[in-house]
C-alpha atoms as a PDB file:
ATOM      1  CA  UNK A   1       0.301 -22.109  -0.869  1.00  0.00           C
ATOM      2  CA  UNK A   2       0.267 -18.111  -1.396  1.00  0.00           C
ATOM      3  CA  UNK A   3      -3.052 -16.835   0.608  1.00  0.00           C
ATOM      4  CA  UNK A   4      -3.288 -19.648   2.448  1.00  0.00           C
ATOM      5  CA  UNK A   5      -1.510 -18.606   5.820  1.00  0.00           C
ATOM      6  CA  UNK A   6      -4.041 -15.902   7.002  1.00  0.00           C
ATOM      7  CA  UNK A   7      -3.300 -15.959  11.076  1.00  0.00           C
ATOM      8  CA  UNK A   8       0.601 -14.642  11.131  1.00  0.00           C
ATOM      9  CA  UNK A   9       3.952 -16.237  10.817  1.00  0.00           C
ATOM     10  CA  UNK A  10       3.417 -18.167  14.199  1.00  0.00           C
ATOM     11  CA  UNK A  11       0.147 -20.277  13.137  1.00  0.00           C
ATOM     12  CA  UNK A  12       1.884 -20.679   9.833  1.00  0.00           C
ATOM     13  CA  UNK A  13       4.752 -22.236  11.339  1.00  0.00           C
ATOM     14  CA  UNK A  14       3.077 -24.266  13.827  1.00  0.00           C
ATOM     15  CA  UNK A  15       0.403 -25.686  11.131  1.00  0.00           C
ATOM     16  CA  UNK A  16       3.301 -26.756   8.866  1.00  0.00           C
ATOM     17  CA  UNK A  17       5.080 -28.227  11.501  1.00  0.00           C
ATOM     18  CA  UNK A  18       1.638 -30.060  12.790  1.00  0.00           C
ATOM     19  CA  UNK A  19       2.728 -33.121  11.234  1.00  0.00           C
ATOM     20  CA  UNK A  20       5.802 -35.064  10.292  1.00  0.00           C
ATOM     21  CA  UNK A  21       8.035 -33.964   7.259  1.00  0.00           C
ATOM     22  CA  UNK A  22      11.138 -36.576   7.788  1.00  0.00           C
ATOM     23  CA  UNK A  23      10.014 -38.343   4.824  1.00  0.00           C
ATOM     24  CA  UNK A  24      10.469 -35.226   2.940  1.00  0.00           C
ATOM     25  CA  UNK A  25      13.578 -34.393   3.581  1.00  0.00           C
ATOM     26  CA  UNK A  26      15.596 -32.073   1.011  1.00  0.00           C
ATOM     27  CA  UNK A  27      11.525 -31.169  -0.711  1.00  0.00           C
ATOM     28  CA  UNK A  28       9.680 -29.119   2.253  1.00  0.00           C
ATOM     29  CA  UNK A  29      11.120 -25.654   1.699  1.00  0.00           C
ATOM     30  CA  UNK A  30       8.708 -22.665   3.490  1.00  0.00           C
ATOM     31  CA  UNK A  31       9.684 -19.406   1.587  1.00  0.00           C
ATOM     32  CA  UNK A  32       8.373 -16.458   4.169  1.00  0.00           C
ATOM     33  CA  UNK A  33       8.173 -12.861   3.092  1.00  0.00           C
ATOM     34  CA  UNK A  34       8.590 -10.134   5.929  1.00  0.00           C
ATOM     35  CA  UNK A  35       8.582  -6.456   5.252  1.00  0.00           C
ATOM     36  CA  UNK A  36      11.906  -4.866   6.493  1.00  0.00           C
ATOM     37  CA  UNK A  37      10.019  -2.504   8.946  1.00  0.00           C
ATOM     38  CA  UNK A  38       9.010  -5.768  10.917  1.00  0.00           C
ATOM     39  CA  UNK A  39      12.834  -7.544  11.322  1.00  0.00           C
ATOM     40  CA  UNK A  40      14.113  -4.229  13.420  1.00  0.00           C
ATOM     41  CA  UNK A  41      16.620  -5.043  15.877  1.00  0.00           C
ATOM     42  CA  UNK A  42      13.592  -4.792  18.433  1.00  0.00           C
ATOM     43  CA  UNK A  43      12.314  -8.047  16.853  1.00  0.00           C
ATOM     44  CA  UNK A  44      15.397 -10.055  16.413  1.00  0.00           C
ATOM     45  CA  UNK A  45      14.722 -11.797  19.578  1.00  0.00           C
ATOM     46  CA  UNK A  46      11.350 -12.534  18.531  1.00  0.00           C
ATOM     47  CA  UNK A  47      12.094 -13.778  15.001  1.00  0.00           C
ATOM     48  CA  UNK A  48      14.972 -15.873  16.159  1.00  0.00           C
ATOM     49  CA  UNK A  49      12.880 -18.045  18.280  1.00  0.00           C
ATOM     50  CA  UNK A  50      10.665 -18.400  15.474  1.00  0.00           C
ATOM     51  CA  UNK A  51      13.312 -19.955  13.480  1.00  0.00           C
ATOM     52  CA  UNK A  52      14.575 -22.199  16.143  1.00  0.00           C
ATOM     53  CA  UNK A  53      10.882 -23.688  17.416  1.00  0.00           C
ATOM     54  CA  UNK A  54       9.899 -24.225  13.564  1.00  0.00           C
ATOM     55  CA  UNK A  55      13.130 -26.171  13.324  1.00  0.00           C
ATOM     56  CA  UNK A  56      12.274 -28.000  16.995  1.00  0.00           C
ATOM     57  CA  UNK A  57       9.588 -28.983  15.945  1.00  0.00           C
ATOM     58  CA  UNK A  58      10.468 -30.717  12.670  1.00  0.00           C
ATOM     59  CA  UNK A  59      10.778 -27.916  10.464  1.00  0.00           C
ATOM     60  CA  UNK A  60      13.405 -28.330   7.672  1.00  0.00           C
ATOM     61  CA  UNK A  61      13.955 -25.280   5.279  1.00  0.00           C
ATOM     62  CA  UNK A  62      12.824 -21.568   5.594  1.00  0.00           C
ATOM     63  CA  UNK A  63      13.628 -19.575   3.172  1.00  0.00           C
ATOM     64  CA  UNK A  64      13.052 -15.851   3.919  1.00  0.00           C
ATOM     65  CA  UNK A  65      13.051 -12.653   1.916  1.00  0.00           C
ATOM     66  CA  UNK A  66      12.960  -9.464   3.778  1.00  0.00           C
ATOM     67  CA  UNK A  67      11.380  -6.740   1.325  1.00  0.00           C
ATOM     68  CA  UNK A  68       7.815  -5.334   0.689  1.00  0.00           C
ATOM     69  CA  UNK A  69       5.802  -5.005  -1.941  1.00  0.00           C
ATOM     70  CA  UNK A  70       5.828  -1.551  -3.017  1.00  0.00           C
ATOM     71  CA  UNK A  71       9.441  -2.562  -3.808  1.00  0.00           C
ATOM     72  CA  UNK A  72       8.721  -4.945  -5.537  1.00  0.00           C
ATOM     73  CA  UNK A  73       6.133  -3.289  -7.559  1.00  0.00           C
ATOM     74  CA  UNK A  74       8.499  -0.501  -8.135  1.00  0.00           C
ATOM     75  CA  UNK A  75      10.768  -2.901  -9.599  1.00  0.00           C
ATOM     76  CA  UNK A  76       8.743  -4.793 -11.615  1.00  0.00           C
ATOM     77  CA  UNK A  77       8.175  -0.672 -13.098  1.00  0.00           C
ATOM     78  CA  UNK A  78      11.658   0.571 -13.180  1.00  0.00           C
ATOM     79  CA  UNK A  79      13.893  -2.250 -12.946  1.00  0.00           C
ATOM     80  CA  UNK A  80      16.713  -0.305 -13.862  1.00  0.00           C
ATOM     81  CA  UNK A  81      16.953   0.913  -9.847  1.00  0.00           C
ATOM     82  CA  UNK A  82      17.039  -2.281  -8.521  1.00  0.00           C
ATOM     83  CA  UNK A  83      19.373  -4.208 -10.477  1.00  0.00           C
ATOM     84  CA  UNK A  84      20.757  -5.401  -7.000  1.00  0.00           C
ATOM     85  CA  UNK A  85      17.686  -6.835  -5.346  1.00  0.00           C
ATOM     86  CA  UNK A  86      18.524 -10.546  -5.016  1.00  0.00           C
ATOM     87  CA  UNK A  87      15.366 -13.192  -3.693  1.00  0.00           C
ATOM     88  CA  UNK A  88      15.161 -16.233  -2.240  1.00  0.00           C
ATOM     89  CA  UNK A  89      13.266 -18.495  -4.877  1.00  0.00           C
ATOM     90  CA  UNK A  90      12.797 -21.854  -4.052  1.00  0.00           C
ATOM     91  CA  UNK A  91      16.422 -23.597  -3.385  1.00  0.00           C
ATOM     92  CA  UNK A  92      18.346 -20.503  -4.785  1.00  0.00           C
ATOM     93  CA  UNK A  93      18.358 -16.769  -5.184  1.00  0.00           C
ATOM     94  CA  UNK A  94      18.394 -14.629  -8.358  1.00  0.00           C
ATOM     95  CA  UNK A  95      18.094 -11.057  -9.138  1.00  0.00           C
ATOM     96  CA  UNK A  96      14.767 -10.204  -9.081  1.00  0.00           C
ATOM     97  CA  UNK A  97      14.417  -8.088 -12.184  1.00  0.00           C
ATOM     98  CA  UNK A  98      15.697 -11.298 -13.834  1.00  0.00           C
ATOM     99  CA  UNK A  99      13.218 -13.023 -13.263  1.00  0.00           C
ATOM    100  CA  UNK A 100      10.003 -14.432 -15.689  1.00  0.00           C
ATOM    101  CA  UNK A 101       6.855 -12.233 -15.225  1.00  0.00           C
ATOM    102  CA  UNK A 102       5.513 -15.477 -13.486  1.00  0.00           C
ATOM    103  CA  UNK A 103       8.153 -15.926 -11.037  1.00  0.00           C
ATOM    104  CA  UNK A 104       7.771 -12.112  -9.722  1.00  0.00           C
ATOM    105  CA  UNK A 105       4.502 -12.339  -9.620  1.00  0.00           C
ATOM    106  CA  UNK A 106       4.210 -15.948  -7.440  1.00  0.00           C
ATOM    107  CA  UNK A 107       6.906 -14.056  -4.928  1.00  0.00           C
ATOM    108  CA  UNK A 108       4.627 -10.577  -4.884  1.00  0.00           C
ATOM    109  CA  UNK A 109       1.583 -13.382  -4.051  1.00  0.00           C
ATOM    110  CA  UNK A 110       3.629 -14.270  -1.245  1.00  0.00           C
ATOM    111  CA  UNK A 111       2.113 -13.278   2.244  1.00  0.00           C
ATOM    112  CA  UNK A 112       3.929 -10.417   3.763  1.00  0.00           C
ATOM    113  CA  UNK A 113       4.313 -10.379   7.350  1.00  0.00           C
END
């Protein structure tokens, strides 16, 4: 739930991996938000063995978008300059200035690490 994860990515991943999510399989999707200034090649180490301890430890789907939100401010504003910027919804990706009022607003809500 947007707000929710208020201690970084890491405690995020390791509460929603605190307890067993077999049952759910194909329904437990995590969509993360980072901003592109923190997935520099200086952190693809780090984010990398993110991904692979929230899958080892039961994880099944992250979805991740890798923008910030004065972008996606500025394109709720002028959407004609980013008719390319493609999210990661929720099982699929779309253009964002596509997208419902509601749905851009539910991904802006989205914590940004």
């Amino acid at each position: 739930m947007q707000g929710r994860d208020v201690n970084g990515p890491t405690a995020m991943m390791l509460s929603l991996t605190s307890w067993e999510q077999s049952a759910y399989l194909g329904g437990m999707v995590v969509n993360v938000k980072f901003a592109p200034k923190h997935l520099t090649p200086e952190h693809a180490d780090s984010f990398i063995a993110m991904l692979r301890t929230f899958l080892q430890r039961g994880g099944i789907e992250m979805q991740v978008n890798v923008v910030d939100r004065e972008t996606l401010l500025d394109a709720r504003k002028h959407p004609e300059n980013h008719r390319d910027l493609i999210v990661r919804i929720g099982g699929y990706s779309d253009y964002y200035v596509r997208l419902s009022d509601a749905l851009q607003e539910e991904i802006l809500e989205r914590r940004e690490y």
